[in-house]
Protein backbone atom coordinates (compact mmCIF):
# COMPACT_ATOMS: atom_id res chain seq x y z
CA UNK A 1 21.37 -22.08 -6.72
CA UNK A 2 23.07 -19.36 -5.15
CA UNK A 3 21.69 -16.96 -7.75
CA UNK A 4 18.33 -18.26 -7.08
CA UNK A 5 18.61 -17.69 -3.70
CA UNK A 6 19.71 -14.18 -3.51
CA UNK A 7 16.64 -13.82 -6.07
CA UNK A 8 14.26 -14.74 -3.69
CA UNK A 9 15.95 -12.25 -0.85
CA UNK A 10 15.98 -9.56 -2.82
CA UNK A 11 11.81 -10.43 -3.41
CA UNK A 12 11.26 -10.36 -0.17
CA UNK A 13 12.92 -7.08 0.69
CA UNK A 14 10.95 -5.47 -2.08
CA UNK A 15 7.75 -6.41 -0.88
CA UNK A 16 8.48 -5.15 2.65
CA UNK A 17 9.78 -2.03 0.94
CA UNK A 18 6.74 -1.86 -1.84
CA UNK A 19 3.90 -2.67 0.54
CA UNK A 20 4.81 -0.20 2.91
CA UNK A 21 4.59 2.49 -0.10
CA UNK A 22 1.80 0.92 -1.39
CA UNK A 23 -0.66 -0.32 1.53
CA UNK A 24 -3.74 -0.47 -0.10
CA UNK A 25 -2.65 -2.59 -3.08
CA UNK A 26 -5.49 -4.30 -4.49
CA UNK A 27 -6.32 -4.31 -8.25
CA UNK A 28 -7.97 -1.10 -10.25
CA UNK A 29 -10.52 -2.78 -12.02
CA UNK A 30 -14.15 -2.49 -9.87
CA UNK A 31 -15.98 -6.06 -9.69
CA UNK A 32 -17.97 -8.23 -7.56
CA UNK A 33 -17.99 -11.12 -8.92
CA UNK A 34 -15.78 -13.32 -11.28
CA UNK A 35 -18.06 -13.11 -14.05
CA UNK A 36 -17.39 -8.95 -13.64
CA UNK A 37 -14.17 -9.85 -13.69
CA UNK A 38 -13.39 -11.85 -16.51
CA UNK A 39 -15.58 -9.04 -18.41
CA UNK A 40 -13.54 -6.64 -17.40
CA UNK A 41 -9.86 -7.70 -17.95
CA UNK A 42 -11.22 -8.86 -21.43
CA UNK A 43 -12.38 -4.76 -22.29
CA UNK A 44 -9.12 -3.51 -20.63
CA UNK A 45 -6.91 -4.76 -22.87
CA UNK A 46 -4.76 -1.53 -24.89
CA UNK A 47 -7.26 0.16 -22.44
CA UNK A 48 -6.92 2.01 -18.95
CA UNK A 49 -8.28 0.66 -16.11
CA UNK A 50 -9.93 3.64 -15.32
CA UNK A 51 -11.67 3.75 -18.46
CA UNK A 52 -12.83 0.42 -17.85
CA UNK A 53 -14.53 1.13 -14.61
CA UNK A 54 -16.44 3.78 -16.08
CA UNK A 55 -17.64 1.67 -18.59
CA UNK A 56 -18.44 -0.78 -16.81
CA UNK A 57 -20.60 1.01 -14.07
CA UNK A 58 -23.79 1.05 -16.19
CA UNK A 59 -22.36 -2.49 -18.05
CA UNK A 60 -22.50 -3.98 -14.99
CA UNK A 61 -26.35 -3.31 -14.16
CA UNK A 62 -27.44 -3.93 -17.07
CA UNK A 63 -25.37 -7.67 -18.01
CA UNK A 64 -26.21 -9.87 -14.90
CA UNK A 65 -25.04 -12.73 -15.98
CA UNK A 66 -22.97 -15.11 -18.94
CA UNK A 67 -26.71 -15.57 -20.41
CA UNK A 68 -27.18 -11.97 -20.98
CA UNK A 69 -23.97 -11.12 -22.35
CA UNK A 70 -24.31 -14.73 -24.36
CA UNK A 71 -27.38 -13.56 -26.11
CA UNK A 72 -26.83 -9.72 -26.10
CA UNK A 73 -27.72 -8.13 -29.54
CA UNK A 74 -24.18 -7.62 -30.56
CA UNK A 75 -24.30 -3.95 -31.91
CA UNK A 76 -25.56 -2.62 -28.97
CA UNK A 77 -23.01 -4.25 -26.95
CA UNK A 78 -20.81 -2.79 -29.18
CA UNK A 79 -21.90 0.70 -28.63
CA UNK A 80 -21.80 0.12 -24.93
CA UNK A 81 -18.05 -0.38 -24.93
CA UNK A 82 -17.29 1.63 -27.85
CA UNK A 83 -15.25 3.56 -25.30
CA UNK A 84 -12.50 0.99 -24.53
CA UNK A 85 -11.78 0.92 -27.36
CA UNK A 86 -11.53 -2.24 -30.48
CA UNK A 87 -15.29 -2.53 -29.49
CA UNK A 88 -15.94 -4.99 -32.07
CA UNK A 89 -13.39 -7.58 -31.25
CA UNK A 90 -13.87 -7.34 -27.37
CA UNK A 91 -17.88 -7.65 -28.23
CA UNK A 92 -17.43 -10.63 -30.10
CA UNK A 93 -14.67 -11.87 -27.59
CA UNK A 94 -17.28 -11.32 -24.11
CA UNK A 95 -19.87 -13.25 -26.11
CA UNK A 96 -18.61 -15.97 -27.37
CA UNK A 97 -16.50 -16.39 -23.78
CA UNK A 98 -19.80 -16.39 -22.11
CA UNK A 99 -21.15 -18.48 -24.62
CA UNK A 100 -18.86 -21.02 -23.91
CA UNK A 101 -19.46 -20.47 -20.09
CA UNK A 102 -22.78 -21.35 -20.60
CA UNK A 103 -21.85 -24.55 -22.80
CA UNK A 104 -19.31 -25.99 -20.43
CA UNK A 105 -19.53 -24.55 -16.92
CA UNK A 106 -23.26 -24.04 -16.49
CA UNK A 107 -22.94 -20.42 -16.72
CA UNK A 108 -20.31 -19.86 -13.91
CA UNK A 109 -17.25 -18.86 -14.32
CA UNK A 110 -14.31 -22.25 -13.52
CA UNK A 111 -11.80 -20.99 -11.33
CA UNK A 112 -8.56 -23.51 -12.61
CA UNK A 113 -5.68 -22.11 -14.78
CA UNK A 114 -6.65 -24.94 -17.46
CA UNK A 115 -10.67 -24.52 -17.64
CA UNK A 116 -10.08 -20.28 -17.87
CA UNK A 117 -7.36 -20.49 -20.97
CA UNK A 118 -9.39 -22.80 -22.70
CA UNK A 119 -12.37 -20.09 -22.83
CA UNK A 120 -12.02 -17.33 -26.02
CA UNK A 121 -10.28 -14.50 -25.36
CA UNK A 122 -8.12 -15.91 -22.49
CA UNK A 123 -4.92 -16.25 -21.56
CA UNK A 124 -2.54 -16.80 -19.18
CA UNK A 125 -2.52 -13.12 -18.05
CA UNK A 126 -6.35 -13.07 -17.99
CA UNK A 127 -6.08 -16.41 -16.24
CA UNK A 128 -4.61 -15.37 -13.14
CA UNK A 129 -5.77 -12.42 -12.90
CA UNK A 130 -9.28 -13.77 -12.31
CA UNK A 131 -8.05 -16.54 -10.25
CA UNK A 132 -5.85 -14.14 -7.97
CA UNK A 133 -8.07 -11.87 -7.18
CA UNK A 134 -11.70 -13.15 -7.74
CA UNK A 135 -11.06 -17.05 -6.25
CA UNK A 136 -8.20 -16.00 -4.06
CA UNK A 137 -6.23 -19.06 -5.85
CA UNK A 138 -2.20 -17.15 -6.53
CA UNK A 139 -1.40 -16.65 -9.74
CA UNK A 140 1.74 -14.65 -10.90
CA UNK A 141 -0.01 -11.68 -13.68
CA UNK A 142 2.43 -10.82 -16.19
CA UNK A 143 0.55 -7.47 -17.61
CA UNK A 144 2.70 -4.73 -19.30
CA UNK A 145 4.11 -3.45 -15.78
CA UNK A 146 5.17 -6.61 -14.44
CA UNK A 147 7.00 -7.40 -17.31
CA UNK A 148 8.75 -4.47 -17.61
CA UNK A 149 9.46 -3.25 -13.90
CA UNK A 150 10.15 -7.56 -13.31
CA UNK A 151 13.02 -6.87 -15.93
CA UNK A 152 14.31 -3.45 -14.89
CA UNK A 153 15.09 -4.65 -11.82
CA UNK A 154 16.72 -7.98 -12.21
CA UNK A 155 14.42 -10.73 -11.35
CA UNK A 156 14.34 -12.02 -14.52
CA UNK A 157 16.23 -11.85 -17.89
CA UNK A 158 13.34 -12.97 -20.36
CA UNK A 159 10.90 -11.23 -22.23
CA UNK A 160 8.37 -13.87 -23.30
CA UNK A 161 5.32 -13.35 -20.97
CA UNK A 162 4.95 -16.99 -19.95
CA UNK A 163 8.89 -17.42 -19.41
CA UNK A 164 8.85 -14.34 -16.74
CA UNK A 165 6.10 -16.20 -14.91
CA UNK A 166 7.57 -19.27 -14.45
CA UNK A 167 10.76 -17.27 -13.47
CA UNK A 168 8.98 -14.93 -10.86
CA UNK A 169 6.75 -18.07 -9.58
CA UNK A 170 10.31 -19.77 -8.70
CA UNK A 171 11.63 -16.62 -6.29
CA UNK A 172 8.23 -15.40 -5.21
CA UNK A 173 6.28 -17.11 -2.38
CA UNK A 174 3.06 -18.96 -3.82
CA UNK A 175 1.12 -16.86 -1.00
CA UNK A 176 2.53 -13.96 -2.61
CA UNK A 177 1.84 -14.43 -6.18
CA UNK A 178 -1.29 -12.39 -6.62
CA UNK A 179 -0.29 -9.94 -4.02
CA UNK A 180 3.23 -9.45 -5.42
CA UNK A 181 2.04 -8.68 -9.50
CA UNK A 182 -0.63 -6.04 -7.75
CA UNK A 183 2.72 -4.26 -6.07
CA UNK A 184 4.85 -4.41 -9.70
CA UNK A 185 1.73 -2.48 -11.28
CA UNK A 186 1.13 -0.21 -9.00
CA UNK A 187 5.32 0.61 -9.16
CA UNK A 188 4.84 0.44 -12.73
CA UNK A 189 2.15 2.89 -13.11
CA UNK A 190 3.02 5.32 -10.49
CA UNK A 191 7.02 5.36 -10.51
CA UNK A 192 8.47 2.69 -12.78
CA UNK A 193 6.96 4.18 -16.02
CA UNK A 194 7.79 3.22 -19.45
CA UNK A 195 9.39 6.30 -20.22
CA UNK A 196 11.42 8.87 -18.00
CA UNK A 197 10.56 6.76 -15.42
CA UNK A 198 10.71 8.33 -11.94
CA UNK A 199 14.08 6.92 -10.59
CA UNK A 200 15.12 9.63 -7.95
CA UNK A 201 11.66 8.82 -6.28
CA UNK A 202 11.84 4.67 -6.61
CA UNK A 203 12.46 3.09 -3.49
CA UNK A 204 13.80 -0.24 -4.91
CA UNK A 205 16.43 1.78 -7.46
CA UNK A 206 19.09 0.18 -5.73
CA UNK A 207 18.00 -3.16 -8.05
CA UNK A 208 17.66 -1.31 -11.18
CA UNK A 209 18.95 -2.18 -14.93
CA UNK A 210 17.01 0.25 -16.88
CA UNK A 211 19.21 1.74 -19.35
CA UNK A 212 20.95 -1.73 -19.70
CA UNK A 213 20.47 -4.69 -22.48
CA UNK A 214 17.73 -5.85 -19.83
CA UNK A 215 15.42 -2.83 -20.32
């Protein structure tokens, strides 16, 4: 208890310490609305964020809605987001997603943990991702930076995705949830990188495993 107590201290003094670096935390992919969303997190996976956006600037005028990407001609949504990369897959995974949208939400995205994961494609991470940012509902998102910079710095010794949520959701404040994963990848990207990761310049060091079993 003690443990978890000091755990949820030490969260707090890194968000005071993180948001102050990081003021406009907010997440890097570009939507409007949670249908743009839940395309986009779909192409960015094994992709950058920025590639995404630029994708997704002409995507996004053309696709309207789950009916358009639902009964897209699949090759040429293929060649649309050729760029991000495993085109096929993420073709086949936006359409039959919004396929299912169609089927079982009357074409609008749900916005509960339980109604997302049950859609193709999506997961836990994808999950709360849309919820946190596109409903405003907090959800703990346990991308590649979250999970590793979560780690590094002590708040949590496991490395199954699912396990580190329920670990951070226990020491971070609900209101935080959303707010708090946006801070860890931003540190992870800029600072906290996978390798030769800018320690001299990290402002929460003082927490720091890297180099350890933990890593």
């Amino acid at each position: 208890m003690k443990k978890q107590e000091a755990l949820k201290k030490r969260v707090k003094e890194i968000i005071k310490i993180l948001s102050k670096e990081i003021p406009d935390t907010r997440i890097a992919l570009k939507f409007y609305t949670p249908l743009e969303l839940l395309i986009a997190t779909i192409l960015s996976a094994q992709c950058t964020d920025v590639k995404v956006n630029q994708v997704t600037v002409d995507l996004f005028k053309k696709y309207r809605s789950a009916k358009d990407y639902a009964e897209s001609d699949l090759e040429k949504l293929e060649g649309e987001i050729r760029p991000t990369g495993f085109y096929r897959n993420k073709a086949k995974a936006v359409q039959k997603c919004c396929q299912e949208v169609i089927k079982r939400f009357g074409g609008e995205v749900p916005n509960t943990l339980e109604e997302l994961v049950s859609l193709p494609g999506v997961g836990r991470k994808t999950a709360n991702v849309i919820l946190g940012n596109a409903f405003g509902i907090p959800g703990i998102v346990v991308d590649t930076h979250v999970h590793r910079v979560s780690r590094r710095i002590g708040l949590t010794k496991n490395d199954d995705p699912t396990k580190i949520e329920f670990d951070l959701m226990e020491i971070v404040p609900k209101g935080k949830w959303t707010y708090f994963s946006n801070l860890l990848v931003w540190h992870g990207r800029r600072t906290c990188i996978a390798r030769k990761p800018l320690c001299e310049a990290c402002s929460i060091r003082k927490w720091c495993d890297y180099g350890s079993k933990t890593n």
